[in-house]
C-alpha atoms as a PDB file:
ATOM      1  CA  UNK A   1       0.000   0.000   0.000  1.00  0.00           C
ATOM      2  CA  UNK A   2       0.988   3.728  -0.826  1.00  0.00           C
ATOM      3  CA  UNK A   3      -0.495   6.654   0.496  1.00  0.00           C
ATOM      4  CA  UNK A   4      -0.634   9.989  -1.641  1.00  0.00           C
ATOM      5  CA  UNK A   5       0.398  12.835  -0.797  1.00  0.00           C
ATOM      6  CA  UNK A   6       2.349  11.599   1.974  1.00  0.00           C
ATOM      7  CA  UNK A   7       3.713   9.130   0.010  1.00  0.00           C
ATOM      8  CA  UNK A   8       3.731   6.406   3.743  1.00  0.00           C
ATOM      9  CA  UNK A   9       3.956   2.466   2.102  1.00  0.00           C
ATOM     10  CA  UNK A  10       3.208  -0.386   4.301  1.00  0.00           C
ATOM     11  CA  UNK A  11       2.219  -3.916   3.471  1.00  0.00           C
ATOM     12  CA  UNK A  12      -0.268  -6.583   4.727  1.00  0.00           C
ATOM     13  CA  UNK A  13      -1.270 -10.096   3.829  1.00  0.00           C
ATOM     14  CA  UNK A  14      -4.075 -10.712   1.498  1.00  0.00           C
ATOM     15  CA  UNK A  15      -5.736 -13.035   4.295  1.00  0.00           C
ATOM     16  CA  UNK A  16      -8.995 -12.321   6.681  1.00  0.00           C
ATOM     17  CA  UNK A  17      -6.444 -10.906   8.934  1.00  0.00           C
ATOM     18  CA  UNK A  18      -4.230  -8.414   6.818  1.00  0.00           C
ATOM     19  CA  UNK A  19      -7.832  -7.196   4.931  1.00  0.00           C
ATOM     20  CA  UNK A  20      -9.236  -6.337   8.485  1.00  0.00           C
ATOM     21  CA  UNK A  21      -6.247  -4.295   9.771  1.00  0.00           C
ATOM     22  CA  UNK A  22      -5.769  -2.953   6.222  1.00  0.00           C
ATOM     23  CA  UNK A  23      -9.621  -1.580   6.755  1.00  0.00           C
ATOM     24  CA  UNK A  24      -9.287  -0.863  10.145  1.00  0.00           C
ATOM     25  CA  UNK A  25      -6.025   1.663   9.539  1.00  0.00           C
ATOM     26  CA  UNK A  26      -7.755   3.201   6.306  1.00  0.00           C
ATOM     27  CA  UNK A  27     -11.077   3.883   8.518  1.00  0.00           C
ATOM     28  CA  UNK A  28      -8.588   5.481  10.417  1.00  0.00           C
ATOM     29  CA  UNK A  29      -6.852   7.963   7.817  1.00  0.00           C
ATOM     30  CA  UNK A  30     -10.322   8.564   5.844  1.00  0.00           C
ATOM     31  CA  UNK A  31      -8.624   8.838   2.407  1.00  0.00           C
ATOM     32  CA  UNK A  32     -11.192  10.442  -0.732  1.00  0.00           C
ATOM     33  CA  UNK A  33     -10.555   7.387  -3.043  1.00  0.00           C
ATOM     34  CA  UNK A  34      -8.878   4.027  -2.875  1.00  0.00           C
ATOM     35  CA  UNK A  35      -7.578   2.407  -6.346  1.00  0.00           C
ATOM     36  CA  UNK A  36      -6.522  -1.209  -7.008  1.00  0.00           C
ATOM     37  CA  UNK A  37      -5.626  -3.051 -10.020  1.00  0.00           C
ATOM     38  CA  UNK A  38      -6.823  -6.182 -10.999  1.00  0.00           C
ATOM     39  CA  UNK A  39      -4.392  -9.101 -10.951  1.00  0.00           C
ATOM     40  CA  UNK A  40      -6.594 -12.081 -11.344  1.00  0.00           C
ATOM     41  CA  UNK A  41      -9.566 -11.823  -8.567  1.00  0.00           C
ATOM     42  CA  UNK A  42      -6.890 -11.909  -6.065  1.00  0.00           C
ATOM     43  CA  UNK A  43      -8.197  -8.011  -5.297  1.00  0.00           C
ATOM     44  CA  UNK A  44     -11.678  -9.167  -5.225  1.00  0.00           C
ATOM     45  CA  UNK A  45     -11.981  -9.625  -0.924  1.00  0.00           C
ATOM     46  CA  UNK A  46      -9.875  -6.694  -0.320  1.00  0.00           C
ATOM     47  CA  UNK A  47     -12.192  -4.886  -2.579  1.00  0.00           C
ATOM     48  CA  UNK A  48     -15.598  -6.655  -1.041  1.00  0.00           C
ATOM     49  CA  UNK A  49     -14.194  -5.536   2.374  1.00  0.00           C
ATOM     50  CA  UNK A  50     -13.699  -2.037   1.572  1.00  0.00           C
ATOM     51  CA  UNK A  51     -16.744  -1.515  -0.473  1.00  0.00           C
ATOM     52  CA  UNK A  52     -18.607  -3.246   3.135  1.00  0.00           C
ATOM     53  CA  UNK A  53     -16.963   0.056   5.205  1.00  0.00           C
ATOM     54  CA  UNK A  54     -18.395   1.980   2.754  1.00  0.00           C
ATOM     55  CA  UNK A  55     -15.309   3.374   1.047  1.00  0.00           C
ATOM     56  CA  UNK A  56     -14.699   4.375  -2.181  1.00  0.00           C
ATOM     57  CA  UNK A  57     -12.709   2.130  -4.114  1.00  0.00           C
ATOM     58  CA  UNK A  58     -12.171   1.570  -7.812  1.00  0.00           C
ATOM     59  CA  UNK A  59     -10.269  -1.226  -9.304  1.00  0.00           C
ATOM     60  CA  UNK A  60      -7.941  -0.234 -12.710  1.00  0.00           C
ATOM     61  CA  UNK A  61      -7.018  -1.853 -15.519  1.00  0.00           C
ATOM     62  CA  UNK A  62      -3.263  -2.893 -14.396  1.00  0.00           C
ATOM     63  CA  UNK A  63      -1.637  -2.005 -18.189  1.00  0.00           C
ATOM     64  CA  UNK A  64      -3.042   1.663 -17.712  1.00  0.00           C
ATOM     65  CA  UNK A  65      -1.166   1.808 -14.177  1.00  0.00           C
ATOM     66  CA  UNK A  66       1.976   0.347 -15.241  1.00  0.00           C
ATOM     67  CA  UNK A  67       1.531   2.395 -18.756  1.00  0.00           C
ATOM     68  CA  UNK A  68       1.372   5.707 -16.257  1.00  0.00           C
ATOM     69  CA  UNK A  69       4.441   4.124 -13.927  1.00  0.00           C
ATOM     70  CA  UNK A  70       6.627   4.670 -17.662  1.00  0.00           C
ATOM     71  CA  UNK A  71       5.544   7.397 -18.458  1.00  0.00           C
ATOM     72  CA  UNK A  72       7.269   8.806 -15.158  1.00  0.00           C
ATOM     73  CA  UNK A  73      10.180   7.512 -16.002  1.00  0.00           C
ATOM     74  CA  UNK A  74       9.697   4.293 -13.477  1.00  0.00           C
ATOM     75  CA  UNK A  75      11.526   1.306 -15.411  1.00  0.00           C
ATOM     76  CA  UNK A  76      12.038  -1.111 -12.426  1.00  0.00           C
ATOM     77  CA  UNK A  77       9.387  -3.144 -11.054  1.00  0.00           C
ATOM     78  CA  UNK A  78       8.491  -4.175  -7.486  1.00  0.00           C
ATOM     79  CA  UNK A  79       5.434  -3.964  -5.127  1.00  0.00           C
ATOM     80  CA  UNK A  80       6.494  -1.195  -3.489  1.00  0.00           C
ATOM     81  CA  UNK A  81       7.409   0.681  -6.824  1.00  0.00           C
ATOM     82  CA  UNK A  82       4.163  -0.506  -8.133  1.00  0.00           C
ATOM     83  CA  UNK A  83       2.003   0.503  -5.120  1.00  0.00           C
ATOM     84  CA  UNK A  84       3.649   4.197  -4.841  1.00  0.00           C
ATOM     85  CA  UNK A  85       3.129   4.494  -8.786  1.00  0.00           C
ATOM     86  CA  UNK A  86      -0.698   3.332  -8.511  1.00  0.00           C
ATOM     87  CA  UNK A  87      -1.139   5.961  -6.047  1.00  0.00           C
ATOM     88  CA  UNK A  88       0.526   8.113  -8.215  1.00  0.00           C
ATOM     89  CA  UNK A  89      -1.975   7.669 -10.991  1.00  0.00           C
ATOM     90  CA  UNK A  90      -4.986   7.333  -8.618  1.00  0.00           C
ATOM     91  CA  UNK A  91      -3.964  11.529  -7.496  1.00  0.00           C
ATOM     92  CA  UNK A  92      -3.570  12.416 -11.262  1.00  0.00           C
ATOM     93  CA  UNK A  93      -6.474  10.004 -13.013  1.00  0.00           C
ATOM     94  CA  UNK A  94      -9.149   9.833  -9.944  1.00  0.00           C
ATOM     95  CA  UNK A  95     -10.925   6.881 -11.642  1.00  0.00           C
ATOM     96  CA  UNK A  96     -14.527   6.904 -10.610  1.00  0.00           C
ATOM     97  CA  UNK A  97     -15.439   4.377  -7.764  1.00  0.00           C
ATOM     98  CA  UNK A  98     -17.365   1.628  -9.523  1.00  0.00           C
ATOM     99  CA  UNK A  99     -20.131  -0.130  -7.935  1.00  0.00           C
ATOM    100  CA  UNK A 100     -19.224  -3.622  -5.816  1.00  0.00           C
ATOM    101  CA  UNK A 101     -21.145  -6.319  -8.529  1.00  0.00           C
ATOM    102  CA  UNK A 102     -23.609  -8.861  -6.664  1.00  0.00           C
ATOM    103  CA  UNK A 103     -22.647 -11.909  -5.446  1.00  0.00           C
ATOM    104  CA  UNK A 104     -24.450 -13.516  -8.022  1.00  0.00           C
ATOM    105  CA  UNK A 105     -23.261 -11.585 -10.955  1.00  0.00           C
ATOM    106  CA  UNK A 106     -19.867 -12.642  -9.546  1.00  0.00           C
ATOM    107  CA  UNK A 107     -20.486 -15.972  -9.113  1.00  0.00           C
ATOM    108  CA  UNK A 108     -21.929 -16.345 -13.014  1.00  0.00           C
ATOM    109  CA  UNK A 109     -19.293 -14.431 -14.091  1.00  0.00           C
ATOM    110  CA  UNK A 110     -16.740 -16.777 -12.444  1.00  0.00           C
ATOM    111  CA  UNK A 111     -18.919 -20.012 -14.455  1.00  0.00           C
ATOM    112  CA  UNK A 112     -18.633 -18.384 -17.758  1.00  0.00           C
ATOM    113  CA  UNK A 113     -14.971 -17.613 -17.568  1.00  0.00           C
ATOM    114  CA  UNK A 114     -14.856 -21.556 -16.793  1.00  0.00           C
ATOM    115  CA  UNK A 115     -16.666 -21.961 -19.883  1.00  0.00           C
ATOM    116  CA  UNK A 116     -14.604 -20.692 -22.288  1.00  0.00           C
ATOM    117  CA  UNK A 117     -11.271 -22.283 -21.494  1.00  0.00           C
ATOM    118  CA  UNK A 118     -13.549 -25.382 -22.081  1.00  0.00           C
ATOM    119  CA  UNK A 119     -15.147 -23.817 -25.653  1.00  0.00           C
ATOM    120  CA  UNK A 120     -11.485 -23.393 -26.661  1.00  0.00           C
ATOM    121  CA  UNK A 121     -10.423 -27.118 -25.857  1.00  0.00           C
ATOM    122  CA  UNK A 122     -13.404 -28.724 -27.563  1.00  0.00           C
ATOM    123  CA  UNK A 123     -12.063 -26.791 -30.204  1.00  0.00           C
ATOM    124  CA  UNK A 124      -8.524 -27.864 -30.980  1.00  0.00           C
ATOM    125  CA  UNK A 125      -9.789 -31.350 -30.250  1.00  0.00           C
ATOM    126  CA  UNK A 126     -12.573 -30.930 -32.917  1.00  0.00           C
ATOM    127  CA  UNK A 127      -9.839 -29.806 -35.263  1.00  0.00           C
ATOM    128  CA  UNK A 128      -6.796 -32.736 -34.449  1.00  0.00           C
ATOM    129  CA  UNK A 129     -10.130 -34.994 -35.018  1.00  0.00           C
ATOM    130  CA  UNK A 130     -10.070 -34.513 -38.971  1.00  0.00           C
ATOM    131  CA  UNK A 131      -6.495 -35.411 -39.156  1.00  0.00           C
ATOM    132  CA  UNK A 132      -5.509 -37.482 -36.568  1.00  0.00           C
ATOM    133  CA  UNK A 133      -4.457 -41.175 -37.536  1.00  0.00           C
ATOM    134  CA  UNK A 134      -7.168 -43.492 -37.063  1.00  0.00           C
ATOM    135  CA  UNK A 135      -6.057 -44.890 -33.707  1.00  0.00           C
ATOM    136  CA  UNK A 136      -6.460 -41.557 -32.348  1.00  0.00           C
ATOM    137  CA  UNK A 137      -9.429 -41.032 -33.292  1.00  0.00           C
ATOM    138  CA  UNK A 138     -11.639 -42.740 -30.967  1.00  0.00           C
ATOM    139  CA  UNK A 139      -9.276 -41.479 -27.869  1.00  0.00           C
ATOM    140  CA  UNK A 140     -10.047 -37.251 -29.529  1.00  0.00           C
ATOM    141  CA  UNK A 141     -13.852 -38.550 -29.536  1.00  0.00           C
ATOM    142  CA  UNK A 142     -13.592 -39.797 -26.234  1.00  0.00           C
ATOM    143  CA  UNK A 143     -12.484 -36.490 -25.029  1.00  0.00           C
ATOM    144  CA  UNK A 144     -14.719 -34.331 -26.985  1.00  0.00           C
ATOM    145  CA  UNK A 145     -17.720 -36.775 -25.427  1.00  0.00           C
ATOM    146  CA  UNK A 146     -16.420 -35.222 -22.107  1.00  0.00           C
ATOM    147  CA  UNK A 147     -15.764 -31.663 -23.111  1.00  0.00           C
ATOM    148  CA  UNK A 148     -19.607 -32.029 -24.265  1.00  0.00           C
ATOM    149  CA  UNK A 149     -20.882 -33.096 -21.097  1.00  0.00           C
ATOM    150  CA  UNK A 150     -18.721 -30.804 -18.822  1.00  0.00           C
ATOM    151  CA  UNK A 151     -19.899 -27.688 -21.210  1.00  0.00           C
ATOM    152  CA  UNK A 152     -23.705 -28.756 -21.095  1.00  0.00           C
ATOM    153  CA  UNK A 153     -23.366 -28.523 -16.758  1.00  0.00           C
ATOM    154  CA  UNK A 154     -22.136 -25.364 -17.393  1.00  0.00           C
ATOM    155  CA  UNK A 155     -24.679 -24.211 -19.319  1.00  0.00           C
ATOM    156  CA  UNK A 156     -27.381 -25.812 -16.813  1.00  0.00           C
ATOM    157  CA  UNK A 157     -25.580 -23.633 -13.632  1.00  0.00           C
ATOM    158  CA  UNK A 158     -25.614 -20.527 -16.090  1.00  0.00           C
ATOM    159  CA  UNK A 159     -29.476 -21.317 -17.336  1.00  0.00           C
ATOM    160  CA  UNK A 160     -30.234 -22.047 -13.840  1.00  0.00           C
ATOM    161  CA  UNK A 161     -29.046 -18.804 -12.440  1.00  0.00           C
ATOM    162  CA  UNK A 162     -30.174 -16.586 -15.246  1.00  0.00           C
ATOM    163  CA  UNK A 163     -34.015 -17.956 -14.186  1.00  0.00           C
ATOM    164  CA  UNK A 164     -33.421 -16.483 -10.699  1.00  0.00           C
ATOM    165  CA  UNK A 165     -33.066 -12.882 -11.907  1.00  0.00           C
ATOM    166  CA  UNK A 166     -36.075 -11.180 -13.137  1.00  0.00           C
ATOM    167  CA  UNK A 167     -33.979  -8.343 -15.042  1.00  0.00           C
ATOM    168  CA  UNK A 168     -31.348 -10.949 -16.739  1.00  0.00           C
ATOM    169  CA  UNK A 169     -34.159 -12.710 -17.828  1.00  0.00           C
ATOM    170  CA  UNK A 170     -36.103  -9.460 -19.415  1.00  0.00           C
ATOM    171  CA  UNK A 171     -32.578  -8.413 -20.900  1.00  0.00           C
ATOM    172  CA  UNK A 172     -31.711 -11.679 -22.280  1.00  0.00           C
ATOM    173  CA  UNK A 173     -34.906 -12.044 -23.947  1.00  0.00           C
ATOM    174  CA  UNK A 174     -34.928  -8.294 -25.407  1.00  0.00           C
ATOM    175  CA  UNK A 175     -31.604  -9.487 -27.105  1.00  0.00           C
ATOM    176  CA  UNK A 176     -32.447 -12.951 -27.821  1.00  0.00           C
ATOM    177  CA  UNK A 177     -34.916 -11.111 -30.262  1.00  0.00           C
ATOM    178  CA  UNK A 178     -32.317  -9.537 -32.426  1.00  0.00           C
ATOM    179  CA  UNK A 179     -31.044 -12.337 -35.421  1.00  0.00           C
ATOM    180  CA  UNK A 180     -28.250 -13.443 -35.123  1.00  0.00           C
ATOM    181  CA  UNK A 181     -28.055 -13.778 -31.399  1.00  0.00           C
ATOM    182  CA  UNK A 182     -27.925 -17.065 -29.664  1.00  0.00           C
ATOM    183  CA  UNK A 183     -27.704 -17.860 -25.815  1.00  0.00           C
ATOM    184  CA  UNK A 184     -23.878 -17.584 -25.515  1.00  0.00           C
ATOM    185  CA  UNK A 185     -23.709 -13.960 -26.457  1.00  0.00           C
ATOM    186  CA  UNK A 186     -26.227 -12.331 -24.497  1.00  0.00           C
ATOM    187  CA  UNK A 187     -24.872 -13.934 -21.367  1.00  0.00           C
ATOM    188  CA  UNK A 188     -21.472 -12.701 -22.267  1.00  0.00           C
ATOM    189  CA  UNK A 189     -22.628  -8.778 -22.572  1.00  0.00           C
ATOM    190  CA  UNK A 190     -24.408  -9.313 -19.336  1.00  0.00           C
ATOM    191  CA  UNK A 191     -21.763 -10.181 -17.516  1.00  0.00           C
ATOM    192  CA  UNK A 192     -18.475  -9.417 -18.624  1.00  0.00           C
ATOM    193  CA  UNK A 193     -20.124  -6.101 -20.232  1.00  0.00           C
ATOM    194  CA  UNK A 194     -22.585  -3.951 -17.485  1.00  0.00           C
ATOM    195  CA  UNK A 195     -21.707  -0.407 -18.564  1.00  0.00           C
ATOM    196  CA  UNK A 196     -24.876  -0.759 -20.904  1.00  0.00           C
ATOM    197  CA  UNK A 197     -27.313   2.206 -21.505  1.00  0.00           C
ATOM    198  CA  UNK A 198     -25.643   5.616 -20.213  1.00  0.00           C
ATOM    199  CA  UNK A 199     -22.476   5.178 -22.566  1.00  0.00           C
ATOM    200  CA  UNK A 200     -22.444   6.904 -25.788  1.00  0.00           C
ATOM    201  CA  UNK A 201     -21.855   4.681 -28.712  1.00  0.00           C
ATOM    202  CA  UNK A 202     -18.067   5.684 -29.124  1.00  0.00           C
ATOM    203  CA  UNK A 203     -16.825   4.696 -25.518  1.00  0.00           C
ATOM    204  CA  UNK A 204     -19.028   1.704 -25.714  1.00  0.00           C
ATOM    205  CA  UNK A 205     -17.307   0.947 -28.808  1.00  0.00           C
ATOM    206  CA  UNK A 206     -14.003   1.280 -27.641  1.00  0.00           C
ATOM    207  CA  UNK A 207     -15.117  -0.408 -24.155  1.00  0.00           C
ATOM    208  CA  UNK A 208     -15.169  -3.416 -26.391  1.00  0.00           C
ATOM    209  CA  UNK A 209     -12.356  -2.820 -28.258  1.00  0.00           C
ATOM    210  CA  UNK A 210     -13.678  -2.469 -31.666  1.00  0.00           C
ATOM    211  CA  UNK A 211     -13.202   1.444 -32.148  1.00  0.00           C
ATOM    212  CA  UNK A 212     -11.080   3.033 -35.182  1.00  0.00           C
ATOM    213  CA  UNK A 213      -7.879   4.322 -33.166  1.00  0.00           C
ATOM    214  CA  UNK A 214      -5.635   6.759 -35.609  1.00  0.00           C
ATOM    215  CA  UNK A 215      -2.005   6.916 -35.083  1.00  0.00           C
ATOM    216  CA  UNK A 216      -1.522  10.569 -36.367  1.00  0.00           C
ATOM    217  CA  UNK A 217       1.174  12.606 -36.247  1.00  0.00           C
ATOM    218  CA  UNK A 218       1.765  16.123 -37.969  1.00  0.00           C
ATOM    219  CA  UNK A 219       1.052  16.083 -41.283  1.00  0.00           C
ATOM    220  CA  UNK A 220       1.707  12.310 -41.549  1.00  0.00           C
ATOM    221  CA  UNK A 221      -2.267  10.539 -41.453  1.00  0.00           C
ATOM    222  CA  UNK A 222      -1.848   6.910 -39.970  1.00  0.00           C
ATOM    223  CA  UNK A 223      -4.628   4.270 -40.681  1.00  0.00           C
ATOM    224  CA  UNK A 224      -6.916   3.307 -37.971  1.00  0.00           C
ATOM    225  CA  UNK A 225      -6.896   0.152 -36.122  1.00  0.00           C
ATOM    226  CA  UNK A 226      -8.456  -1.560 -33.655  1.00  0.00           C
ATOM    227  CA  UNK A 227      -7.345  -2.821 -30.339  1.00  0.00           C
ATOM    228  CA  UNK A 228      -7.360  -3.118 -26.657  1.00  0.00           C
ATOM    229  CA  UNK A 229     -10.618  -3.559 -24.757  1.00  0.00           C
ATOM    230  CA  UNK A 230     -12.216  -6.111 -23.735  1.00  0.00           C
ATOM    231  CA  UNK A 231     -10.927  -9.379 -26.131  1.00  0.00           C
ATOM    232  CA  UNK A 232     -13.699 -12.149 -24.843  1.00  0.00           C
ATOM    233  CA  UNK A 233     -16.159  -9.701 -25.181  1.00  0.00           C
ATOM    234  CA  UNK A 234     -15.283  -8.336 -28.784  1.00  0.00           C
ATOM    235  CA  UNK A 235     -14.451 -12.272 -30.023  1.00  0.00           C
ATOM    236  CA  UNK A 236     -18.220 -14.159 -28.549  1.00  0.00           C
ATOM    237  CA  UNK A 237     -19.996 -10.823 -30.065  1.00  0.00           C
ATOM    238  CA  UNK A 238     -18.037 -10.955 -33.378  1.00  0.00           C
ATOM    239  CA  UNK A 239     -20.129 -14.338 -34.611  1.00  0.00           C
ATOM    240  CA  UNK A 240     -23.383 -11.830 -34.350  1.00  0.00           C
ATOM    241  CA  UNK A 241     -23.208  -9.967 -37.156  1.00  0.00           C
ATOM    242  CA  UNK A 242     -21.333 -12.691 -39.188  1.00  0.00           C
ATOM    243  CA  UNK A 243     -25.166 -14.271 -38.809  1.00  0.00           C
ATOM    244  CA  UNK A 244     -26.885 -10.812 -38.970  1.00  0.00           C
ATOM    245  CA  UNK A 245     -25.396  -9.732 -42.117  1.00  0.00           C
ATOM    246  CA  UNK A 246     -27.266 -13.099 -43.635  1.00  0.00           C
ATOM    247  CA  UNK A 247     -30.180 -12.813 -41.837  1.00  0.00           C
ATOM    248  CA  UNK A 248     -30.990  -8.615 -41.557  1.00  0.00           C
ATOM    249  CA  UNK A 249     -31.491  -6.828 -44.073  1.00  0.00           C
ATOM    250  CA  UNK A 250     -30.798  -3.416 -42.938  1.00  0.00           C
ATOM    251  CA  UNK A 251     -27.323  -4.572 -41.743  1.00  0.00           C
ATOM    252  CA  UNK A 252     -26.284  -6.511 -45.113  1.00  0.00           C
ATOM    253  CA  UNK A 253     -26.895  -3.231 -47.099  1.00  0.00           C
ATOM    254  CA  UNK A 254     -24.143  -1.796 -44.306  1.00  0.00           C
ATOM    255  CA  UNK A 255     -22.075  -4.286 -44.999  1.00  0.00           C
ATOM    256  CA  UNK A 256     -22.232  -4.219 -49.030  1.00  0.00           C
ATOM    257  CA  UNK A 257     -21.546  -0.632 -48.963  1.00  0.00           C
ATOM    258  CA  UNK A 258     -18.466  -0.858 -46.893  1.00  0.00           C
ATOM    259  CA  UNK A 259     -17.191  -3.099 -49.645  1.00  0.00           C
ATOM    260  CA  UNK A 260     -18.559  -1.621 -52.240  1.00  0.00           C
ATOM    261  CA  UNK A 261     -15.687   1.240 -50.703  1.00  0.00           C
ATOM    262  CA  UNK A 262     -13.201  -0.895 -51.027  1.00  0.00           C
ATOM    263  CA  UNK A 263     -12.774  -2.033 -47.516  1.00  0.00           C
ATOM    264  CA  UNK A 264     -11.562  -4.569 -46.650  1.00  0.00           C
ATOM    265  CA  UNK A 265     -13.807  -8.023 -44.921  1.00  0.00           C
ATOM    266  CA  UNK A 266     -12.531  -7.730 -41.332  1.00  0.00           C
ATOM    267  CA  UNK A 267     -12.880  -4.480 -41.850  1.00  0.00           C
ATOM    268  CA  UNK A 268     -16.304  -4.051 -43.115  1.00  0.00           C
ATOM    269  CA  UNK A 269     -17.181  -7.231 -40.047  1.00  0.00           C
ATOM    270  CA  UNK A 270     -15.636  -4.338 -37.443  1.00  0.00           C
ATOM    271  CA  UNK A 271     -18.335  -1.681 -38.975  1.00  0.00           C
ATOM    272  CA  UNK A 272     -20.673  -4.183 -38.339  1.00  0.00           C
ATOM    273  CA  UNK A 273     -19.898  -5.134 -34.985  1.00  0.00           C
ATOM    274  CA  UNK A 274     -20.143  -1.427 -34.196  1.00  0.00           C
ATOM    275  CA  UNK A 275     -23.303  -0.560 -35.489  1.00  0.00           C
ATOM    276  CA  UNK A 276     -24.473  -3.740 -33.845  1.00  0.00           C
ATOM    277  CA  UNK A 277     -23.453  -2.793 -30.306  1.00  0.00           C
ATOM    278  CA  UNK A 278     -25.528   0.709 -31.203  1.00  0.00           C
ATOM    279  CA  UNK A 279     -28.557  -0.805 -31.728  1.00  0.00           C
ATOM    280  CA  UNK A 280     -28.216  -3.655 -29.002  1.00  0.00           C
ATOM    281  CA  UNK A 281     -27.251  -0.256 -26.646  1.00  0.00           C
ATOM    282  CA  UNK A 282     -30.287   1.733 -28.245  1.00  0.00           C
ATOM    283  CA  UNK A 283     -32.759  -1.455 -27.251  1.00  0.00           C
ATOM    284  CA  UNK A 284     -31.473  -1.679 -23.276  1.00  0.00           C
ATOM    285  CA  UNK A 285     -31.671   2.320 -22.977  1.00  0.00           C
ATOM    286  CA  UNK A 286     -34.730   2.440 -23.897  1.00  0.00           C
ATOM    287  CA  UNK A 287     -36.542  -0.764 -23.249  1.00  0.00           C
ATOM    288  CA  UNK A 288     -37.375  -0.810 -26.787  1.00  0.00           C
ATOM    289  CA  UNK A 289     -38.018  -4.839 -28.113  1.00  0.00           C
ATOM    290  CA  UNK A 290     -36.633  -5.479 -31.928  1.00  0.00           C
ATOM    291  CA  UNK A 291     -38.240  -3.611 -34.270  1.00  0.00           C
ATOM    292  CA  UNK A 292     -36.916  -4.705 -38.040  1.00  0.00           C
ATOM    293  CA  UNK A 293     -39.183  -1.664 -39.799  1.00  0.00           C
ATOM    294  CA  UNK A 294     -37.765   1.164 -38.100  1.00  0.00           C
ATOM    295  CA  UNK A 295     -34.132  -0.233 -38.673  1.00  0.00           C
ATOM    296  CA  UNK A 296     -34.729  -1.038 -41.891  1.00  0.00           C
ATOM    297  CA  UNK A 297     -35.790   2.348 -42.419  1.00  0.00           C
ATOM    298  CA  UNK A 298     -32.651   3.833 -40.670  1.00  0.00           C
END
């Protein structure tokens, strides 16, 4: 721990123990914000104890912290380094205290990340399958047999918890309307993806990570990319319009006239992501169910 503008560093375990003295001396000092960075869910109790006291806390994005630690001139790389430069850029930043997510949000959240490691390894079995010698072949099967039956209880625990929620179940099903959405994705902006509604359709865009960055300089005019945000997010929402472009109208005739201008395919499919996530945003702000006319006529 660091404290700004003092600049005092201490250190406690992450156990019941350290967390309650850690509280107990910060109750103490009163300080105007509290910042963290996430390394894994390890900062999840210290977080769920502070929030408890009624503190404000926000947790950061640990490349923006270390990105600000450079740009000081801060090359070397301990805890103690780390924690004075996260105060640091808590003083300069002030990230806005975020909300402490439900237990149950946390807990489904926790399930789906277990689901995709398991998505990923049905996969490259699924793909050795169609190559592998024929002894092999019933030894990949076996295993995809119990990648199948490990992803189906995971999708019972996330079907069964998604019931107990009245306002999942209303969002999921305004989504669920759209084409090209199936029950994977709308659990997926749920949960990994709450900043829905109040955002403008630019920082929502580059929330997920699908906003044209330019790399300009002087006179010199870079091409835009894409990157950062959130990666999970962007790749489960990036099948939508892949299915949406063949099954909606409105967003085809997007798509054909982002060729038709000589863009490129992943291109044109990053377009369409984005003017997806405007409409999906549009639907939640509003409480508006899928409504093909008035899009069509957009």
């Amino acid at each position: 721990m660091a404290l700004r503008p003092p600049g005092e560093r201490w250190a406690v375990a992450n156990a019941d123990a350290g967390i309650a003295a850690l509280v107990a001396r910060l109750l103490a000092l009163l300080p105007t914000l509290m910042v963290l960075d996430a390394t894994g869910g390890s900062q999840r109790a210290v977080v769920a104890a502070l929030a408890a006291a009624q503190r404000p806390v926000a947790v950061v994005n640990p490349r923006h912290a270390r990105d600000f630690a450079k740009a000081t001139g801060q090359r070397a790389k301990t805890e103690a380094l780390d924690a004075r430069a996260l105060a640091q850029c808590a003083e300069a930043v002030r990230p806005p205290p975020r909300p402490l997510p439900e237990a149950q949000a946390d807990e489904l959240r926790a399930l789906l990340a277990r689901r995709r490691p398991l998505v990923t390894l049905r996969t490259a079995e699924q793909h050795r399958l169609g190559s592998a010698p024929s002894r092999l072949q019933t030894a990949i099967q076996a295993h995809l047999t119990g990648r199948n039956e490990r992803l189906a209880l995971r999708d019972d625990d996330l079907d069964t918890a998604r019931r107990a929620s009245p306002v999942w179940r209303e969002r999921e099903a305004l989504w669920r309307s759209v084409p090209g959405m199936g029950p994977v994705c709308p659990r997926t902006l749920l949960l990994d993806l709450p900043e829905w509604g109040p955002l403008s359709r630019q920082r929502l865009a580059a929330l997920v990570g699908v906003a044209p960055l330019n790399r300009d300089r002087g006179r010199r005019r870079g091409g835009r990319t894409i990157w950062g945000g959130r990666a999970h997010v962007r790749a489960t929402l990036s099948m939508s319009p892949r299915v949406a472009v063949r099954a909606h109208a409105g967003l085809k005739v997007f798509d054909e006239r982002w060729r038709a201008a000589g863009k490129t395919a992943k291109v044109a499919l990053a377009a369409c992501l984005r003017q997806r996530l405007t409409i999906l945003n549009a639907m939640v702000k509003h409480q508006t169910p899928w409504q093909p006319r008035e899009v069509l006529g957009a």
